[in-house]
Protein backbone atom coordinates (compact mmCIF):
# COMPACT_ATOMS: atom_id res chain seq x y z
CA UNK A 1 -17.06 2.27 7.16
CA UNK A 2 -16.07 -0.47 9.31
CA UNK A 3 -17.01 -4.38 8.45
CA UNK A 4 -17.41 -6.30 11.63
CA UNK A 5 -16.82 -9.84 10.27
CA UNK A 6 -13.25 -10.80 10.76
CA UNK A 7 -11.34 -11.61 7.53
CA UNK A 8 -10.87 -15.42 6.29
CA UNK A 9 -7.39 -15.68 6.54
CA UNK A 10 -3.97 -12.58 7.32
CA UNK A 11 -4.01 -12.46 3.55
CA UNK A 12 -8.05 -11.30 3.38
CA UNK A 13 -7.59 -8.13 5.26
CA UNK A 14 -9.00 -4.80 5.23
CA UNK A 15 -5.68 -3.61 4.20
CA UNK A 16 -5.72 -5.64 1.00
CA UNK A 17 -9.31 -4.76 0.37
CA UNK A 18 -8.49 -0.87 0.82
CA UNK A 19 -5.77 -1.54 -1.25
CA UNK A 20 -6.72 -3.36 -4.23
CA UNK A 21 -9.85 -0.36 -4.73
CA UNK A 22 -7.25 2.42 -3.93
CA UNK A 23 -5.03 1.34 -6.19
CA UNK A 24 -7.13 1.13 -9.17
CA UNK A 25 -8.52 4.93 -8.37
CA UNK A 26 -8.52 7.12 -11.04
CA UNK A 27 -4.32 8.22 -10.66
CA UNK A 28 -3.05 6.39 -7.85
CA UNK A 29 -1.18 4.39 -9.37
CA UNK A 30 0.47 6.61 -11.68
CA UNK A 31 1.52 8.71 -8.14
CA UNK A 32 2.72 5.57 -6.46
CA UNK A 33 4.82 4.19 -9.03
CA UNK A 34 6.57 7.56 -9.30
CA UNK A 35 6.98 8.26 -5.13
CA UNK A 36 8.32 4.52 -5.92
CA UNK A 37 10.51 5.27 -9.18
CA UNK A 38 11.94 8.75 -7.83
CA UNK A 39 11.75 8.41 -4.27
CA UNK A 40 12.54 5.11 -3.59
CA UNK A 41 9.49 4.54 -1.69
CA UNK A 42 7.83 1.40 -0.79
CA UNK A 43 4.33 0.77 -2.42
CA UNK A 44 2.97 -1.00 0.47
CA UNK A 45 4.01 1.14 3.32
CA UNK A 46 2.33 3.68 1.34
CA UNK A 47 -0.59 1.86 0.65
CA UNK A 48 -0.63 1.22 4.72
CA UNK A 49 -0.49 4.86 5.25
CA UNK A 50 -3.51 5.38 2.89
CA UNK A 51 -5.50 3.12 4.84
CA UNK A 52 -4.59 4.67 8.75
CA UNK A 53 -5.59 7.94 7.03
CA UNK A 54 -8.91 6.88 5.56
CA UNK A 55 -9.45 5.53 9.02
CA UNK A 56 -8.14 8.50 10.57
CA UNK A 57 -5.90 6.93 12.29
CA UNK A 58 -2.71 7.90 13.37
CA UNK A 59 0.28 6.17 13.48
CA UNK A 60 3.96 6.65 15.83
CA UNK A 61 7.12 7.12 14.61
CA UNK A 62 8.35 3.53 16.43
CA UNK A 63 5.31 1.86 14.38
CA UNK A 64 6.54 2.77 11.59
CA UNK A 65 10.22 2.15 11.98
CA UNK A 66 9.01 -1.34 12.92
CA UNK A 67 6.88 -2.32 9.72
CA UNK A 68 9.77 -0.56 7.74
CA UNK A 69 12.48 -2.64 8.92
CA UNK A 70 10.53 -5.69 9.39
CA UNK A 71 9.56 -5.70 6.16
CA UNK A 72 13.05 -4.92 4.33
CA UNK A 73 14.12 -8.56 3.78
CA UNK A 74 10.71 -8.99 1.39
CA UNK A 75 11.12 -5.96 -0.06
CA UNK A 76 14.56 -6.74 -1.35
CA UNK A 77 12.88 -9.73 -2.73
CA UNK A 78 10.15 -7.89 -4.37
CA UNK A 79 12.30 -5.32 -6.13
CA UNK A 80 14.18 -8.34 -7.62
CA UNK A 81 11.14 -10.07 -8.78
CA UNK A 82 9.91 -6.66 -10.50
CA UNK A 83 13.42 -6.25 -12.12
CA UNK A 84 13.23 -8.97 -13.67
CA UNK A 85 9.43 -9.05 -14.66
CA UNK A 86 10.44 -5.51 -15.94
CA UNK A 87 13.09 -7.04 -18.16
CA UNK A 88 11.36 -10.01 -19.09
CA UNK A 89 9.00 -7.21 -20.67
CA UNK A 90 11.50 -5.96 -22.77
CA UNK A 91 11.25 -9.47 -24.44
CA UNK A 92 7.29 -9.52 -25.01
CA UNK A 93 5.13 -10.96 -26.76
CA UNK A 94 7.76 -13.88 -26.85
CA UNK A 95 8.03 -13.70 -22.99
CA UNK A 96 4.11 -12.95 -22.32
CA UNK A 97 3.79 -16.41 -20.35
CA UNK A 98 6.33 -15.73 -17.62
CA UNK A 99 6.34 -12.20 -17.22
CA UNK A 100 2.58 -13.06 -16.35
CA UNK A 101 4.34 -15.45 -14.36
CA UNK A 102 6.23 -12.69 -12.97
CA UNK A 103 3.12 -10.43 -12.20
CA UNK A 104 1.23 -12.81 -10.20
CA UNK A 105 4.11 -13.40 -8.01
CA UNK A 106 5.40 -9.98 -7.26
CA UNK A 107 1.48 -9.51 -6.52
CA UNK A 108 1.28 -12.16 -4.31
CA UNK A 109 4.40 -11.16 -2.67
CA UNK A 110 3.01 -7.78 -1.83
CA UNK A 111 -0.36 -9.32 -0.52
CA UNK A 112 2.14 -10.88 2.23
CA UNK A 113 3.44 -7.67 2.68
CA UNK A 114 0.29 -5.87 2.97
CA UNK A 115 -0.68 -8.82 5.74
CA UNK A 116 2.25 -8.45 8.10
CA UNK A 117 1.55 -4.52 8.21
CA UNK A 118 -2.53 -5.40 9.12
CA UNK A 119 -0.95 -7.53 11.77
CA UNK A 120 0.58 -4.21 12.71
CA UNK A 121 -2.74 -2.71 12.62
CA UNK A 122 -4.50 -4.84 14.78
CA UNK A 123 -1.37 -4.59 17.61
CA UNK A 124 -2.56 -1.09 19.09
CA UNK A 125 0.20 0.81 18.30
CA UNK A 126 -0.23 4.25 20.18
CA UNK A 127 -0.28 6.58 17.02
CA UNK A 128 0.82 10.13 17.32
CA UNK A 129 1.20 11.94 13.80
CA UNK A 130 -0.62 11.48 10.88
CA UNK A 131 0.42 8.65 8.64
CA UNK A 132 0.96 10.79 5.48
CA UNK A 133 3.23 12.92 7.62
CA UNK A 134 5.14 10.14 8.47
CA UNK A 135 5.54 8.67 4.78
CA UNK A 136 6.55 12.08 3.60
CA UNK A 137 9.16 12.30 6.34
CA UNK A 138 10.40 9.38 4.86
CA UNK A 139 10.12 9.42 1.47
CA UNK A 140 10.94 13.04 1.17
CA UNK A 141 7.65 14.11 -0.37
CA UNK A 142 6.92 18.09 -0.59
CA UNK A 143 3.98 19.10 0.91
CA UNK A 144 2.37 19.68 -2.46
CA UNK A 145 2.59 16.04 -2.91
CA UNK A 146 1.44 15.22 0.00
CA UNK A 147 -1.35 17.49 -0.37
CA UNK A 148 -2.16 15.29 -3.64
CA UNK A 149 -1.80 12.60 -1.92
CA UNK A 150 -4.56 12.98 0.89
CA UNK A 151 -6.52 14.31 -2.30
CA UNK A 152 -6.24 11.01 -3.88
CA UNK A 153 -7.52 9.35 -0.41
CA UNK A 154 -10.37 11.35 0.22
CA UNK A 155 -11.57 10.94 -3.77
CA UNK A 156 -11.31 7.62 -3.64
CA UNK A 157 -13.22 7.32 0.24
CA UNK A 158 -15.91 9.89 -1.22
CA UNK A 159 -16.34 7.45 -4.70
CA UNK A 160 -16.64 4.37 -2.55
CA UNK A 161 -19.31 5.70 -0.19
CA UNK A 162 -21.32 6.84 -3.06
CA UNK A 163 -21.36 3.38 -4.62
CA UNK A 164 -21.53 1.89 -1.04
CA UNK A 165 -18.49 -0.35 -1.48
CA UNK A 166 -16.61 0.84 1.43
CA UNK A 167 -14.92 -2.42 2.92
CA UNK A 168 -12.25 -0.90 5.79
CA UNK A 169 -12.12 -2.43 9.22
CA UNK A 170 -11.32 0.00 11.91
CA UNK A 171 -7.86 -1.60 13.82
């Protein structure tokens, strides 16, 4: 489970490996969108708390109150950049070019994202609850949905070790 070689760059993390796989797993993006849509919750925070728990790591209440704050000013910028790539969708085909356009860079936006929370990975931050605790907490989630949740984790962490394509670094 754990890759030894450190990444290229802040951008080629663990994290972004995790979550690029997890992502495309068979319904997680349908249940992120929504926690995102009706809860207001933040895609890549959630995608972070994936990752401590297929680690099995824990995170603290202060770590997370950290990465959520520090990464506000982005995420304001994101949500603006999918508004309008969400609009500009309305418009399609005539508007294919730049809501591709669009895509990319709310991507590549939440690649940054994703980096400055593996930065707060690699800082040691004592954890003490369990990170899908934490998001729910949050987020509001019901502990059926949470439930589905760590069910969508441990799916996706049983598929990759079957095919051997596991790619997370321990922090």
């Amino acid at each position: 489970m754990t890759n030894s070689s450190p990444p290229s760059s802040a951008q080629e993390n663990p994290l972004w490996q995790f979550s690029l796989g997890f992502y495309r797993h068979e319904e997680v993006e349908e249940f992120l969108l929504s926690c995102q849509d009706k809860k207001g919750a933040d895609v890549c925070l959630m995608l972070w708390a994936s990752y401590a728990t297929a680690c099995g790591h824990q995170l603290s209440e202060e770590g997370w109150r950290v990465a959520d704050r520090g990464l506000a000013p982005r995420r304001r910028i994101i949500t603006s950049v999918r508004h309008l790539r969400c609009l500009l969708g309305r418009f399609r085909p005539h508007s294919q070019r730049i809501y591709d356009l669009f895509k990319r860079y709310e991507l590549n936006l939440e690649r940054l994202q994703l980096a400055a929370l593996w930065k707060i990975c690699v800082e040691e931050w004592p954890g003490d609850r369990p990170a899908l605790e934490l998001a729910g907490q949050q987020y509001g989630l019901l502990q059926k949905e949470q439930a589905y949740w760590s069910e969508l984790i441990e799916s996706f962490m049983t598929q990759s070790r079957s095919l051997g394509k596991t790619k997370t670094n321990s922090p």
